[in-house]
C-alpha atoms as a PDB file:
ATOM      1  CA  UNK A   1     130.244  88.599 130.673  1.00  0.00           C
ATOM      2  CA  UNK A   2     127.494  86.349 131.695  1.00  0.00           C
ATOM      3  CA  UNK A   3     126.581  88.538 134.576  1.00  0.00           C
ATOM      4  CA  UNK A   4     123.083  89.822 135.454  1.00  0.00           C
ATOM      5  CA  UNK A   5     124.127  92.872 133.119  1.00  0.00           C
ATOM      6  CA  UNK A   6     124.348  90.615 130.634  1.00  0.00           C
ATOM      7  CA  UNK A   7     121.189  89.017 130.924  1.00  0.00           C
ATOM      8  CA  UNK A   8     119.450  92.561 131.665  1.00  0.00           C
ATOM      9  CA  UNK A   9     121.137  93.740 128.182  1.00  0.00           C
ATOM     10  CA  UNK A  10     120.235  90.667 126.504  1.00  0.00           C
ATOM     11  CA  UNK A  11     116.735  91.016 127.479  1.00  0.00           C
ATOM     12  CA  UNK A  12     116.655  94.807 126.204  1.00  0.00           C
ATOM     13  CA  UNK A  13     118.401  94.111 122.701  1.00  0.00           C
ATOM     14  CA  UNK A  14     115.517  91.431 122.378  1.00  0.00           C
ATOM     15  CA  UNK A  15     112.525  94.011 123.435  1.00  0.00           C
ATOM     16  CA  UNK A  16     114.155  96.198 120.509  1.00  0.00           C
ATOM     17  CA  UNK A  17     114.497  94.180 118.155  1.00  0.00           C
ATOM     18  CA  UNK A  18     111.252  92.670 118.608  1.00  0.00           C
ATOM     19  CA  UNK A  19     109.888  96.069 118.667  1.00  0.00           C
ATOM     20  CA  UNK A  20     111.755  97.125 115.933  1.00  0.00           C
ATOM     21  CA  UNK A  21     110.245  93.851 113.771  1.00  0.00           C
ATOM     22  CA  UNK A  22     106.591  94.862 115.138  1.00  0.00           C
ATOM     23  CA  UNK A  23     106.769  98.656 113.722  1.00  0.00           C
ATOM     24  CA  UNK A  24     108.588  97.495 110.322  1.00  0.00           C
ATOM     25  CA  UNK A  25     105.456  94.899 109.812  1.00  0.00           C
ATOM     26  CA  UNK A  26     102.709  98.399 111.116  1.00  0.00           C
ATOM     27  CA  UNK A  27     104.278 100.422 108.556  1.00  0.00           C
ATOM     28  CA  UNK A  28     104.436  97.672 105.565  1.00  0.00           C
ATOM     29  CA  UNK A  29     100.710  97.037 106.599  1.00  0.00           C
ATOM     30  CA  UNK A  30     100.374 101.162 106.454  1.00  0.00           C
ATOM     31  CA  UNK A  31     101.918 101.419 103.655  1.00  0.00           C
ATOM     32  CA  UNK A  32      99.650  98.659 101.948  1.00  0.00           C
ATOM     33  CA  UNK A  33      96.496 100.421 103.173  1.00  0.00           C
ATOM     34  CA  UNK A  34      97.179 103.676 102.313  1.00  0.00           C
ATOM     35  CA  UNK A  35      97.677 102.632  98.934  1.00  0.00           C
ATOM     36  CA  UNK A  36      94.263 100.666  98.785  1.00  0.00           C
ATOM     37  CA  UNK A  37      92.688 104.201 100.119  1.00  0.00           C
ATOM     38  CA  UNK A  38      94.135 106.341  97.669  1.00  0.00           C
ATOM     39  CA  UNK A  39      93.362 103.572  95.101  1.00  0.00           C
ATOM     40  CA  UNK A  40      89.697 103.773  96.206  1.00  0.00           C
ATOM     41  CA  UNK A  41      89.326 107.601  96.335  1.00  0.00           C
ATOM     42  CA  UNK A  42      90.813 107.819  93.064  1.00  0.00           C
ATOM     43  CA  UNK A  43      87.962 105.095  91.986  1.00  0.00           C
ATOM     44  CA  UNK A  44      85.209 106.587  93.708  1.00  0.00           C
ATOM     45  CA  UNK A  45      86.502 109.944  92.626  1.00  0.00           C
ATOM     46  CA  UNK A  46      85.685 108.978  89.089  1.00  0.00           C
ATOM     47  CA  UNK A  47      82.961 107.412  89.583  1.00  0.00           C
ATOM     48  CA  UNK A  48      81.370 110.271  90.621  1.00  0.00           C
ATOM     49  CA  UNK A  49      82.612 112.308  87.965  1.00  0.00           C
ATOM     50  CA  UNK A  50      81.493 109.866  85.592  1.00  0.00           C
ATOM     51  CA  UNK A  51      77.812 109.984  87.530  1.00  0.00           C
ATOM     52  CA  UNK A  52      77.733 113.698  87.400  1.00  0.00           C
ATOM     53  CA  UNK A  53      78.337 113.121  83.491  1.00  0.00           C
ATOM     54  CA  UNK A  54      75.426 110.863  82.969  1.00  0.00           C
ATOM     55  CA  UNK A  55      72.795 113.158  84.984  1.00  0.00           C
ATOM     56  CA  UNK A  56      74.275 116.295  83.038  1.00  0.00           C
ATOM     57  CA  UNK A  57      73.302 114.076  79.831  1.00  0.00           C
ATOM     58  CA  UNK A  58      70.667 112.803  80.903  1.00  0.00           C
ATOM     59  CA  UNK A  59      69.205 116.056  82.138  1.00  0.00           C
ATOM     60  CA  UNK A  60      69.958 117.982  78.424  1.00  0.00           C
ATOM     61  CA  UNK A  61      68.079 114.867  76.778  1.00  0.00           C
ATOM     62  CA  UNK A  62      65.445 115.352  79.205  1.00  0.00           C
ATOM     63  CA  UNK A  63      64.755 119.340  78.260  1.00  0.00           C
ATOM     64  CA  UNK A  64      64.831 118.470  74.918  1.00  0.00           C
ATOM     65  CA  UNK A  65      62.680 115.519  74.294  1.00  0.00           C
ATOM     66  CA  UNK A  66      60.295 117.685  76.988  1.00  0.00           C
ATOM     67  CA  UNK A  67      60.637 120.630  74.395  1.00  0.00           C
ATOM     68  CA  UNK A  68      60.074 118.077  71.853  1.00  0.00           C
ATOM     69  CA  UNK A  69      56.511 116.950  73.580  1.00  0.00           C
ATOM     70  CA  UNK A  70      55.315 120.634  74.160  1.00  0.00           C
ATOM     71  CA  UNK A  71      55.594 120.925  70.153  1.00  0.00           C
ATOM     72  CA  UNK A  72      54.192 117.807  69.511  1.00  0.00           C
ATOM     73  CA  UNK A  73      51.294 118.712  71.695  1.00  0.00           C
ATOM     74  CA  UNK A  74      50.881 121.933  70.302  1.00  0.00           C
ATOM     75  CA  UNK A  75      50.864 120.428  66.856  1.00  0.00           C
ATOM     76  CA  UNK A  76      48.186 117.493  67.902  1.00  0.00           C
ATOM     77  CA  UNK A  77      46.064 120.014  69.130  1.00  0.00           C
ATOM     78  CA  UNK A  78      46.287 121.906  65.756  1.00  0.00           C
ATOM     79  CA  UNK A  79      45.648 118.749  63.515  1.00  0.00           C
ATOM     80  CA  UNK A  80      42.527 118.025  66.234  1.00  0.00           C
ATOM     81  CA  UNK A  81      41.049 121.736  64.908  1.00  0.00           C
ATOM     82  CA  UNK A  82      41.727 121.282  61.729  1.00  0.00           C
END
């Protein structure tokens, strides 16, 4: 009652609730950041899916307009003969 006890407890119920305060604010920050992350590894995640896409596109137009010049070469070559 007003005692050093008092003050001593005082002191302690202020250490835990300011503790208490500190780790609620780290964990609404965590819980903030970890939702950024796993909103950027989804992003990035299909980004490179979308990337692997393109090339795999990109690579089947390649063969064939590659086929398409080996023909067209033949063929020139041909016509130059003829």
């Amino acid at each position: 009652m007003g005692g050093p006890l008092t003050a001593i407890l005082d002191t302690i119920e202020r250490f835990d609730k300011q503790i208490r305060t500190e780790q609620a604010e780290h964990d609404a920050m965590w819980a903030i950041q970890s939702a950024d992350c796993a909103e950027e590894v989804a992003f990035r995640t299909q980004e490179i899916a979308d990337g692997t896409d393109a090339y795999n596109r990109a690579e089947v137009h390649h063969r064939t307009c590659s086929a398409s010049l080996a023909r067209a070469e033949v063929d020139f070559g041909v016509n130059a003969k003829d």
